[in-house]
PDB file of N, CA and C in Angstrom:
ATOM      1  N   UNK A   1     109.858  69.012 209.258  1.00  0.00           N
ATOM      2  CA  UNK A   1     110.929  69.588 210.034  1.00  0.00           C
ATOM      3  C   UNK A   1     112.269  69.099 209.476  1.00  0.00           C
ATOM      4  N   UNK A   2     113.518  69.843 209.324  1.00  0.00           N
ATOM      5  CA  UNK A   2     114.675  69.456 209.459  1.00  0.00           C
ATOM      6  C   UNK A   2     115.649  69.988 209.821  1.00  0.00           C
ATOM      7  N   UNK A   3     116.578  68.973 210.997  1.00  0.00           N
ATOM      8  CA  UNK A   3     117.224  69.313 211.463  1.00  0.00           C
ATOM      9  C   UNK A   3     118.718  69.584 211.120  1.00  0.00           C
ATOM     10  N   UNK A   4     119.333  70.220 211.040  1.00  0.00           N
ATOM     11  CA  UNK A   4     120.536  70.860 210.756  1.00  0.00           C
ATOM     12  C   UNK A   4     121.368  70.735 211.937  1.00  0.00           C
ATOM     13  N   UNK A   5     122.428  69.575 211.737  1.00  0.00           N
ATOM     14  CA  UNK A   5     123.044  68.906 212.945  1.00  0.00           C
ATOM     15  C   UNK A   5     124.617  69.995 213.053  1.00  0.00           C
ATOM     16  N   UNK A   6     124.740  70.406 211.630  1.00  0.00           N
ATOM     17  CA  UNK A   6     125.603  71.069 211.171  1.00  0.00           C
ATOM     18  C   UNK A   6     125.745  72.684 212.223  1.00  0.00           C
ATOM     19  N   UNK A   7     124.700  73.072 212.772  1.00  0.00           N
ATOM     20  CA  UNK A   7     124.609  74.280 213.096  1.00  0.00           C
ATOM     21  C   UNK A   7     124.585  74.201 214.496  1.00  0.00           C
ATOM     22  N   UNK A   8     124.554  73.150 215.238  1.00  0.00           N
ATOM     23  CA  UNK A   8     124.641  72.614 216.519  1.00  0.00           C
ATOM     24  C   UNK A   8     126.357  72.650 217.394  1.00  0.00           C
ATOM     25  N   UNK A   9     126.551  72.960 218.258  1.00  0.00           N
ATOM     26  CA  UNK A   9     127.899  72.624 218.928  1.00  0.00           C
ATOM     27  C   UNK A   9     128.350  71.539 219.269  1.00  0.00           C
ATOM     28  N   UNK A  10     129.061  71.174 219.179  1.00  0.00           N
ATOM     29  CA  UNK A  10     130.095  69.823 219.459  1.00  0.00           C
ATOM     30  C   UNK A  10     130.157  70.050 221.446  1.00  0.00           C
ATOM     31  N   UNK A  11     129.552  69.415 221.896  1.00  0.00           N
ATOM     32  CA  UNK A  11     129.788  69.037 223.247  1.00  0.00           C
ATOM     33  C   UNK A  11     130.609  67.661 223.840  1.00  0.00           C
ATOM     34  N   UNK A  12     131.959  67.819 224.442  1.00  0.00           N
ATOM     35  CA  UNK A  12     132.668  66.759 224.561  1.00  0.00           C
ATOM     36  C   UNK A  12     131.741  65.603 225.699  1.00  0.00           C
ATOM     37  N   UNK A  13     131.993  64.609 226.384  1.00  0.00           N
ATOM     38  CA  UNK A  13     131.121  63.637 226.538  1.00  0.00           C
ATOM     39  C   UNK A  13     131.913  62.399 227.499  1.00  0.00           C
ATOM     40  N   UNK A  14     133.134  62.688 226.556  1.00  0.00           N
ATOM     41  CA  UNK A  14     134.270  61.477 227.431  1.00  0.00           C
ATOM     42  C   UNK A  14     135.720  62.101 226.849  1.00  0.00           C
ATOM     43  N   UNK A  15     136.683  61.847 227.596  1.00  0.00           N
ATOM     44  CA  UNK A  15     137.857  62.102 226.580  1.00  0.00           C
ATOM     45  C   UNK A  15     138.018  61.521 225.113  1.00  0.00           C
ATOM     46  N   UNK A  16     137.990  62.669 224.133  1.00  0.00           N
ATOM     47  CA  UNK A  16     138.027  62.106 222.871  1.00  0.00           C
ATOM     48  C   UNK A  16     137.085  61.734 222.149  1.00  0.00           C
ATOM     49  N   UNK A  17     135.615  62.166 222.875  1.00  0.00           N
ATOM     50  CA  UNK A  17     134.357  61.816 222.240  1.00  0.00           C
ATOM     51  C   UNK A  17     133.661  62.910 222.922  1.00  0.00           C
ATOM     52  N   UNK A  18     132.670  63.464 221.180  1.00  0.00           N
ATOM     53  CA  UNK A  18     131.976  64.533 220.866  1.00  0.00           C
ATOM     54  C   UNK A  18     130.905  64.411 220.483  1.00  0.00           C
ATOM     55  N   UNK A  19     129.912  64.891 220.533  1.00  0.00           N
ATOM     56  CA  UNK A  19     128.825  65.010 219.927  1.00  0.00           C
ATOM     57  C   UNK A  19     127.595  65.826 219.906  1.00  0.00           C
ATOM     58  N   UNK A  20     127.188  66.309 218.858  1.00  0.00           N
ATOM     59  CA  UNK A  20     125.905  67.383 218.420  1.00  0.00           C
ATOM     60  C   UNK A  20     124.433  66.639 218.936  1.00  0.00           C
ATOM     61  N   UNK A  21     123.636  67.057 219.819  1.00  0.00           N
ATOM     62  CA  UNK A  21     122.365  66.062 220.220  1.00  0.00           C
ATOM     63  C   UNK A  21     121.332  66.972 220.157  1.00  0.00           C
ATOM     64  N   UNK A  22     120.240  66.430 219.888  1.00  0.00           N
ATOM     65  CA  UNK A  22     119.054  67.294 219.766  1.00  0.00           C
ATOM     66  C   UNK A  22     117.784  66.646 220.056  1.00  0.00           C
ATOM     67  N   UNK A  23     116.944  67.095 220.800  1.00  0.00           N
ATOM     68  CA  UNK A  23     115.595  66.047 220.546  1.00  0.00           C
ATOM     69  C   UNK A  23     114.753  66.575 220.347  1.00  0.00           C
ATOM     70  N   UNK A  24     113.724  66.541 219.585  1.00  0.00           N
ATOM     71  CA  UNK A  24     112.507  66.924 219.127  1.00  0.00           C
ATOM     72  C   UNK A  24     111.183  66.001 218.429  1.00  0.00           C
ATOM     73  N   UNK A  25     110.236  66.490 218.686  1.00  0.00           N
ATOM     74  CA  UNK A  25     109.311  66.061 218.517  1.00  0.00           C
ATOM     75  C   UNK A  25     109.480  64.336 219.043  1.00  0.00           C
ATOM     76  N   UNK A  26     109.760  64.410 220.041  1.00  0.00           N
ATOM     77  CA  UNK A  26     109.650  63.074 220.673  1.00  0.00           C
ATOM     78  C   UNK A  26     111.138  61.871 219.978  1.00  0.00           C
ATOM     79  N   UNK A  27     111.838  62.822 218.994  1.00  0.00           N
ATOM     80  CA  UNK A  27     112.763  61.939 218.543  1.00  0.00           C
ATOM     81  C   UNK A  27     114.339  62.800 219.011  1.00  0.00           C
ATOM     82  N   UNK A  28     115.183  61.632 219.348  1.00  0.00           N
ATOM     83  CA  UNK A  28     116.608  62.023 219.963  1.00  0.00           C
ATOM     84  C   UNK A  28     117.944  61.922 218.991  1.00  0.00           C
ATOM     85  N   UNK A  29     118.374  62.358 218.032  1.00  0.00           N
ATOM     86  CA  UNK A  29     119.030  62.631 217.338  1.00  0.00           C
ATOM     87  C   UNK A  29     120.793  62.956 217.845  1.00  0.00           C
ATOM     88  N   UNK A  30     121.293  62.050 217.316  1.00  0.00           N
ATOM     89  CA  UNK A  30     123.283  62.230 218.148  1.00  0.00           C
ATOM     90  C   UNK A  30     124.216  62.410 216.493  1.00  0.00           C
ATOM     91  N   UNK A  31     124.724  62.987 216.513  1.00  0.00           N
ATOM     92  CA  UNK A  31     125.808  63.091 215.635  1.00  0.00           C
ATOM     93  C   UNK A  31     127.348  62.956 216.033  1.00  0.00           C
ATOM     94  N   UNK A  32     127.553  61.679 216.739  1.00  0.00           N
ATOM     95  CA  UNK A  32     128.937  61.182 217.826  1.00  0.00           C
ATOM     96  C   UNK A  32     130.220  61.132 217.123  1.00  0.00           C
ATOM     97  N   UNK A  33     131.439  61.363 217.552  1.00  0.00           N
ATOM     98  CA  UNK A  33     132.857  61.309 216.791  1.00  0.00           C
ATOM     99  C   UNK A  33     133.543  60.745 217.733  1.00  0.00           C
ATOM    100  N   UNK A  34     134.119  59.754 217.534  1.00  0.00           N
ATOM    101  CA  UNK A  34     135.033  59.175 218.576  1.00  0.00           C
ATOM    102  C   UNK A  34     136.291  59.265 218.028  1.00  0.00           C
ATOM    103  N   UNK A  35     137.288  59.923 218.707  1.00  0.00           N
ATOM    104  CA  UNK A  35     138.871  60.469 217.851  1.00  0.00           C
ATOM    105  C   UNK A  35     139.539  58.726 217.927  1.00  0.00           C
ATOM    106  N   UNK A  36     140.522  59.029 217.205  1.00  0.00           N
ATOM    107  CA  UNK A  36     141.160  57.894 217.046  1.00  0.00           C
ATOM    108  C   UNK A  36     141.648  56.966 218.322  1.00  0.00           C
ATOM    109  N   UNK A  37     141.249  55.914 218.877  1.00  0.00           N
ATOM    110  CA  UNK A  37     142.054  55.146 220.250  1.00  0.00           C
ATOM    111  C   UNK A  37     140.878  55.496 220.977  1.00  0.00           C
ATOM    112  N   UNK A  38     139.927  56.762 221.106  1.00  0.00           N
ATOM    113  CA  UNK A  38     138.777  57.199 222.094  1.00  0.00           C
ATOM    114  C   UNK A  38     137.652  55.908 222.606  1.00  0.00           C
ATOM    115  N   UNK A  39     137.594  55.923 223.403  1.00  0.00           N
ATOM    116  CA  UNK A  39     136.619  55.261 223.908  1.00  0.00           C
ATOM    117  C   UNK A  39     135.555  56.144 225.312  1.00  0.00           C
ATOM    118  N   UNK A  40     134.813  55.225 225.777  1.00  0.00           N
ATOM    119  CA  UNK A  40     133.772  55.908 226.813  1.00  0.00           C
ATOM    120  C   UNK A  40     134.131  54.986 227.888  1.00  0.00           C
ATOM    121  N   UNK A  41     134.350  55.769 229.213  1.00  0.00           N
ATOM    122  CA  UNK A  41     134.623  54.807 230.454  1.00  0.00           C
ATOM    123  C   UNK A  41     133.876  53.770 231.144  1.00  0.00           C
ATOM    124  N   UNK A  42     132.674  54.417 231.140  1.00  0.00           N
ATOM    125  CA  UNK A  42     131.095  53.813 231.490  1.00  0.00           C
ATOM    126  C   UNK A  42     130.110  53.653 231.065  1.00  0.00           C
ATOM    127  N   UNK A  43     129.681  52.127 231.273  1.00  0.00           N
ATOM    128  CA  UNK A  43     128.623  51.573 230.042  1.00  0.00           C
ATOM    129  C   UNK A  43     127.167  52.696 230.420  1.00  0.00           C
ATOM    130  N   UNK A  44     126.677  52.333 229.264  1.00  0.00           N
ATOM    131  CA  UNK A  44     125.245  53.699 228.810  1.00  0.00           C
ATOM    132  C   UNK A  44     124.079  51.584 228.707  1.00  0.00           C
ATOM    133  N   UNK A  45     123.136  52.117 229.721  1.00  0.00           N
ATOM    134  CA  UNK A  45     122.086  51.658 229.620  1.00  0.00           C
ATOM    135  C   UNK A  45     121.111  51.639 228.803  1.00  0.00           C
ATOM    136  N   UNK A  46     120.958  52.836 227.946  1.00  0.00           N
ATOM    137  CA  UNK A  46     119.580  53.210 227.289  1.00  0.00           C
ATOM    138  C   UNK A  46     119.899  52.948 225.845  1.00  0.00           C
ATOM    139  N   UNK A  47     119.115  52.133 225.102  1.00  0.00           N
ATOM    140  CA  UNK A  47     119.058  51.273 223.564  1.00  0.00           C
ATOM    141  C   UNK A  47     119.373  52.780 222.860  1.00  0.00           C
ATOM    142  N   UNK A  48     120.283  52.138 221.821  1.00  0.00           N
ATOM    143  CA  UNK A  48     120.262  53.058 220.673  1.00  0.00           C
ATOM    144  C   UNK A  48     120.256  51.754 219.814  1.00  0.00           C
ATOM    145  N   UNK A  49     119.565  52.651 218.300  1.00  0.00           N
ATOM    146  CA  UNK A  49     120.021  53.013 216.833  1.00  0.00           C
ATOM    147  C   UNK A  49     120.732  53.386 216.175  1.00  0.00           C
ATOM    148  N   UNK A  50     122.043  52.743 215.320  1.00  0.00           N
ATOM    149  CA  UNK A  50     122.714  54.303 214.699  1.00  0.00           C
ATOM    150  C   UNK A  50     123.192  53.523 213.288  1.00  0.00           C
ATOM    151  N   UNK A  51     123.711  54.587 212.890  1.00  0.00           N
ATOM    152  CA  UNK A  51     124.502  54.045 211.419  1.00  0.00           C
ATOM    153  C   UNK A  51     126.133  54.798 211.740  1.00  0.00           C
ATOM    154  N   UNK A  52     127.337  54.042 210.926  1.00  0.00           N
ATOM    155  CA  UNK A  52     128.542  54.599 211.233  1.00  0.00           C
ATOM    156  C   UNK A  52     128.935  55.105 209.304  1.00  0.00           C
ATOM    157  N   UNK A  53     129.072  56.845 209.672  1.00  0.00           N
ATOM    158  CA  UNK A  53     129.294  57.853 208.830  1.00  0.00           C
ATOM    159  C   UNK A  53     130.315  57.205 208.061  1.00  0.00           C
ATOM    160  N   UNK A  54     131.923  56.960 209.254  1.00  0.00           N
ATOM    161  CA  UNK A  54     132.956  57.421 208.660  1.00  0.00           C
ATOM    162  C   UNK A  54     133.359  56.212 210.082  1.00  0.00           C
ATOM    163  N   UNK A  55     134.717  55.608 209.624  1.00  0.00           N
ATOM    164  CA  UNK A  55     135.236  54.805 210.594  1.00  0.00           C
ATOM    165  C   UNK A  55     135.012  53.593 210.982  1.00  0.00           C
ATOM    166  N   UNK A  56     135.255  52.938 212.330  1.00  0.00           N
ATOM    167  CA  UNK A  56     134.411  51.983 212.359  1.00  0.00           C
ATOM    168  C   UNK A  56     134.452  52.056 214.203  1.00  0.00           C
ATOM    169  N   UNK A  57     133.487  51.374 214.965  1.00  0.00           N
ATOM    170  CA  UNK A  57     132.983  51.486 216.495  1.00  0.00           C
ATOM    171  C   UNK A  57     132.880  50.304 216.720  1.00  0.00           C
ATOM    172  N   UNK A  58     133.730  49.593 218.049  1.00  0.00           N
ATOM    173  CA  UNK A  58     133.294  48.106 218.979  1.00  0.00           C
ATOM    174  C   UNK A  58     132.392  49.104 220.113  1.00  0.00           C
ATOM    175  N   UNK A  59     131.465  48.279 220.312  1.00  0.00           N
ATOM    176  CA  UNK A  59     130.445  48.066 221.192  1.00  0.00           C
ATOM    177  C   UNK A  59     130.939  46.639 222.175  1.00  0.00           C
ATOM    178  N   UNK A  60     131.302  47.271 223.492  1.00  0.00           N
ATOM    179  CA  UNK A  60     131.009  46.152 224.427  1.00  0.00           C
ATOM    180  C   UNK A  60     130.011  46.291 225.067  1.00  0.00           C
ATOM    181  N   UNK A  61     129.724  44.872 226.001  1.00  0.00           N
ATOM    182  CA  UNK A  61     128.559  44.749 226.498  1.00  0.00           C
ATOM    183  C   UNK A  61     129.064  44.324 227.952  1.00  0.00           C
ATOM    184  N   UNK A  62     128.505  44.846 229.067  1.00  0.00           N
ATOM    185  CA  UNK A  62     128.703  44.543 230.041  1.00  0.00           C
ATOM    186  C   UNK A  62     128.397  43.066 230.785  1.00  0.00           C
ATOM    187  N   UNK A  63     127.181  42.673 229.841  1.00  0.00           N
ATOM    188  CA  UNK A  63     126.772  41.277 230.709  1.00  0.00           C
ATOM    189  C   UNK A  63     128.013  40.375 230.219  1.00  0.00           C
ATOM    190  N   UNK A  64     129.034  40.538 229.213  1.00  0.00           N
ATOM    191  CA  UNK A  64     129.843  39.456 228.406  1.00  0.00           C
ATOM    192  C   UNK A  64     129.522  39.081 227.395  1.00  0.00           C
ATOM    193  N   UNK A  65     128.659  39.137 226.730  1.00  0.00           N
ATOM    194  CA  UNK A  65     128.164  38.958 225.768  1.00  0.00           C
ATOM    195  C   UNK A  65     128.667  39.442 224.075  1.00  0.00           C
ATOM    196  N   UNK A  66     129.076  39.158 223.159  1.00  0.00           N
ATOM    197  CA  UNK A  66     130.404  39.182 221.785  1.00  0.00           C
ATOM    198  C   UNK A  66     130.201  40.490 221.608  1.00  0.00           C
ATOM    199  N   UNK A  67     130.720  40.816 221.664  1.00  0.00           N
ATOM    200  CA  UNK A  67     131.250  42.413 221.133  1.00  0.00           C
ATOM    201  C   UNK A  67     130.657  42.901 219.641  1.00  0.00           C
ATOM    202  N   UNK A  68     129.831  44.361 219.555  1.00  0.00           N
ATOM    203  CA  UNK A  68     129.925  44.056 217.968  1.00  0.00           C
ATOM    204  C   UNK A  68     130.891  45.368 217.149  1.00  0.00           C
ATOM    205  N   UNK A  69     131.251  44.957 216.351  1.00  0.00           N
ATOM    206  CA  UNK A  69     132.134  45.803 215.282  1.00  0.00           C
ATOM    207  C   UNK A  69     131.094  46.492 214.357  1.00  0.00           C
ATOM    208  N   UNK A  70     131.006  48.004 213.981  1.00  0.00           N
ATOM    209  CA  UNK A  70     130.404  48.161 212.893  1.00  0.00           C
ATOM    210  C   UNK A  70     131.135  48.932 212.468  1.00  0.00           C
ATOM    211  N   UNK A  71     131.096  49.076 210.539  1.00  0.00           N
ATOM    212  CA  UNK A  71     132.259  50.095 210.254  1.00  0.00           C
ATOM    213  C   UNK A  71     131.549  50.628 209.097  1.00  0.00           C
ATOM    214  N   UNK A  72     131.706  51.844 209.172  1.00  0.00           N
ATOM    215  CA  UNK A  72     131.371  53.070 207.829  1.00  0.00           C
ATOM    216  C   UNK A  72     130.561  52.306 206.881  1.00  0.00           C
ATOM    217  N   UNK A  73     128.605  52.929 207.040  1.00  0.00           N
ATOM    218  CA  UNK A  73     128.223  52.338 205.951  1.00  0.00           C
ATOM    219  C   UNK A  73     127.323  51.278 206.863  1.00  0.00           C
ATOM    220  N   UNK A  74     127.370  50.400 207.675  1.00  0.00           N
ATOM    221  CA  UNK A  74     126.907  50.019 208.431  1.00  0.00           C
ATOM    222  C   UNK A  74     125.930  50.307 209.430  1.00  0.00           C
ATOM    223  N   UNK A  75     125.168  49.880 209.882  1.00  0.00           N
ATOM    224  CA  UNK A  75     124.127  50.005 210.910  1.00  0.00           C
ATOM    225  C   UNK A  75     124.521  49.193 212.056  1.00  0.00           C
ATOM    226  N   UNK A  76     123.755  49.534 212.978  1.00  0.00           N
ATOM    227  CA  UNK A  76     123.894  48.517 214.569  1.00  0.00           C
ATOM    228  C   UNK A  76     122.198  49.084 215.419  1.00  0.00           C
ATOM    229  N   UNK A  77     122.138  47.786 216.208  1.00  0.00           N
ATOM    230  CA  UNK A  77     121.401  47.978 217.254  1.00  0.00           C
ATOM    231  C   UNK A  77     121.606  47.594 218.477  1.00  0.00           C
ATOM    232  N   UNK A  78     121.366  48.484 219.436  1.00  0.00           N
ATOM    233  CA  UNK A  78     121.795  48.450 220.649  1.00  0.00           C
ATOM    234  C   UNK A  78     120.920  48.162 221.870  1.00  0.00           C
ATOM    235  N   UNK A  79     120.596  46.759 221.964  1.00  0.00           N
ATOM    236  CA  UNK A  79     119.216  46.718 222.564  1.00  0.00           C
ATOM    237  C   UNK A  79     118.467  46.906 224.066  1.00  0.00           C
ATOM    238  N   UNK A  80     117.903  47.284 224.188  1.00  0.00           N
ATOM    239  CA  UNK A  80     117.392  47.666 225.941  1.00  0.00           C
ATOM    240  C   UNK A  80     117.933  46.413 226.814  1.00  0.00           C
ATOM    241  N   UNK A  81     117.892  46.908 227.909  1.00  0.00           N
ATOM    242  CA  UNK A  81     118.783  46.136 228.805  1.00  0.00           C
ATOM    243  C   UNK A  81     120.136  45.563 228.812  1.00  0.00           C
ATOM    244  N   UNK A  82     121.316  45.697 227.831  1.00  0.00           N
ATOM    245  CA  UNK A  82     122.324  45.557 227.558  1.00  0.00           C
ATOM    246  C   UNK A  82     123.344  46.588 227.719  1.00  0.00           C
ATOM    247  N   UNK A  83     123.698  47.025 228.682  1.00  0.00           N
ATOM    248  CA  UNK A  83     124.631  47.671 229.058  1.00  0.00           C
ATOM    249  C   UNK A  83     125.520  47.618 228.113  1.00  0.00           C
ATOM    250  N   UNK A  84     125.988  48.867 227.538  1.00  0.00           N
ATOM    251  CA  UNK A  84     127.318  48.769 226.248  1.00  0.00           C
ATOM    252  C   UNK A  84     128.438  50.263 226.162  1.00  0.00           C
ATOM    253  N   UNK A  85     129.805  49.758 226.143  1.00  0.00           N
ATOM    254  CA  UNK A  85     130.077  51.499 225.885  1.00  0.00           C
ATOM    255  C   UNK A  85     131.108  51.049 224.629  1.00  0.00           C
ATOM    256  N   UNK A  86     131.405  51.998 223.843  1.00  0.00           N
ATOM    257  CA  UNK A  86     131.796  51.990 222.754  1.00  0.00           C
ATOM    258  C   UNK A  86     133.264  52.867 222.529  1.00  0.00           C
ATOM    259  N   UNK A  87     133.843  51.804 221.967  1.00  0.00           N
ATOM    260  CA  UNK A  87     135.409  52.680 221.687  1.00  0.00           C
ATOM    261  C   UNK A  87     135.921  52.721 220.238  1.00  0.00           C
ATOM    262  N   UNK A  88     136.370  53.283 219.893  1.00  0.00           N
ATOM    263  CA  UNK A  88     137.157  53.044 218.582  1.00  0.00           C
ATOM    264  C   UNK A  88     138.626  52.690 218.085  1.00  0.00           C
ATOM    265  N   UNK A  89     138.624  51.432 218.017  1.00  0.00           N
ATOM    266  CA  UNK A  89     140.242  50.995 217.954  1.00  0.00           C
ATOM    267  C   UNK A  89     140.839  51.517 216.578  1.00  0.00           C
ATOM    268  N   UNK A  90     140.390  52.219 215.480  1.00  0.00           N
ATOM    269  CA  UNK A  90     140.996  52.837 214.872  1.00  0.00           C
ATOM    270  C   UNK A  90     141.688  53.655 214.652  1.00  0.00           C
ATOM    271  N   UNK A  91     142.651  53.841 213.816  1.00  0.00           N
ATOM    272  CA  UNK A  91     143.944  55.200 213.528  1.00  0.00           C
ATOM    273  C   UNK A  91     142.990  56.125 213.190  1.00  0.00           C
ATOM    274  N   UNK A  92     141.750  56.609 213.089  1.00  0.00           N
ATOM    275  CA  UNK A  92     140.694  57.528 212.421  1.00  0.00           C
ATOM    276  C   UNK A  92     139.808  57.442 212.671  1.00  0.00           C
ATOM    277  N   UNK A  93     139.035  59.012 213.196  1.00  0.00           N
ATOM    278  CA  UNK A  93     138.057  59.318 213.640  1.00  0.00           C
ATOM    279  C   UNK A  93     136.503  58.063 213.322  1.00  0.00           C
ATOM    280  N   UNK A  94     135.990  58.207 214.253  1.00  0.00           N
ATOM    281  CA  UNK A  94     134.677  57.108 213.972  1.00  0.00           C
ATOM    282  C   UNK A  94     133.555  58.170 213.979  1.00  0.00           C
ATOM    283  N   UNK A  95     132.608  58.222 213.117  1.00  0.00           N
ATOM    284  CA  UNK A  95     131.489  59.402 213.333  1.00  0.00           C
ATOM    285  C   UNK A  95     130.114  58.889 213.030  1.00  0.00           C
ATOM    286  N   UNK A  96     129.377  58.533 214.030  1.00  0.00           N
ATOM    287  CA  UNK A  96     127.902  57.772 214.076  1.00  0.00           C
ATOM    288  C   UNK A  96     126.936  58.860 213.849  1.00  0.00           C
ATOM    289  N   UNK A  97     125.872  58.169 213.521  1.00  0.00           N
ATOM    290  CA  UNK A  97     124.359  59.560 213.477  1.00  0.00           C
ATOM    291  C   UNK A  97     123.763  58.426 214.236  1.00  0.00           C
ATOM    292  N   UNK A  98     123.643  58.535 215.773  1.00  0.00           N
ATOM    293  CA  UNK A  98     122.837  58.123 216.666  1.00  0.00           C
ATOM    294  C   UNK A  98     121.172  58.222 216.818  1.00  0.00           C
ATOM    295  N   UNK A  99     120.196  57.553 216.994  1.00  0.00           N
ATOM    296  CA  UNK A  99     119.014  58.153 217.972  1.00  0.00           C
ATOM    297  C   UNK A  99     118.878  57.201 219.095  1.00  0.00           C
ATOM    298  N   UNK A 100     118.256  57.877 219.974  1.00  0.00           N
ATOM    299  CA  UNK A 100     118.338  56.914 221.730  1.00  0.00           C
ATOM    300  C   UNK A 100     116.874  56.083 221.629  1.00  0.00           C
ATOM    301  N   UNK A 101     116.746  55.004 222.565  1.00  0.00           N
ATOM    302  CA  UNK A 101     115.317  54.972 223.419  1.00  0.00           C
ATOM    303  C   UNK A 101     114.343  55.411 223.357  1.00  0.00           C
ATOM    304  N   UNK A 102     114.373  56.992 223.397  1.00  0.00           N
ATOM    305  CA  UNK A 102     112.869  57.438 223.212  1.00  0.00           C
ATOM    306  C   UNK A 102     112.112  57.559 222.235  1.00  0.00           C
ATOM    307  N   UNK A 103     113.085  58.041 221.120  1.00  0.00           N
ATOM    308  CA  UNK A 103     112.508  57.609 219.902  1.00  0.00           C
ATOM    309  C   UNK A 103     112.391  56.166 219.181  1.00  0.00           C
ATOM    310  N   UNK A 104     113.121  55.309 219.763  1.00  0.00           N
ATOM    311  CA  UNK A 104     112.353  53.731 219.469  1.00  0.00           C
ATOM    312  C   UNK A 104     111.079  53.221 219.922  1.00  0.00           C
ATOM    313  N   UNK A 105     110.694  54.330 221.094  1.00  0.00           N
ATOM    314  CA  UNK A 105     109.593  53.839 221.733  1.00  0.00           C
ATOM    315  C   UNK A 105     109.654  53.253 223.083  1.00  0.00           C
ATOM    316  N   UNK A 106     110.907  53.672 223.618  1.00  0.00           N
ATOM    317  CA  UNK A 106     111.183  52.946 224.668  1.00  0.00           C
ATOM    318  C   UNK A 106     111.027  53.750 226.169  1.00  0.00           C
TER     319      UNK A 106
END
């Protein structure tokens, strides 16, 4: 199978954050853009995976716990039970290729 994220619509999500999602065959697939300054209001419960395209993304964590930075080229993991929402303090777009939880197995 392959998926063509390219042919998918951009659905907004938060002010200033977009993203193409798809799930199949048991796997959850995100193609996220966070515009420049964008962030998400409310932390997301459910573990992701991702790599960052273009840009770079802080991840906070709700329990307090260090913040992580990843930037273009990079990977991150986002682990179950850690409440986290993600902003982009950059002058330029941030663009992740996400998958959630279900496809980790969770």
């Amino acid at each position: 199978m392959v998926l063509r994220l390219e042919a998918l619509d951009w659905a907004e999500e938060a002010p200033g954050v977009r993203a193409k999602r798809s799930e199949d065959a048991g796997a959850s697939w995100a193609l996220v853009e966070y515009g420049a300054g964008a962030g998400r209001p409310e932390f997301c419960d459910v573990a992701h995976v991702g790599y960052v395209l273009d840009g770079e993304i802080t991840y906070d964590f709700s329990d307090g716990r260090e913040s992580i930075v990843a930037r273009a080229g990079e990977g991150f993991t986002l682990p179950p039970g850690a409440p986290h929402r993600g902003t982009n303090n950059g002058a330029a777009p941030a663009v992740l290729l996400v998958f959630d939880e279900p496809y980790l197995g969770g």
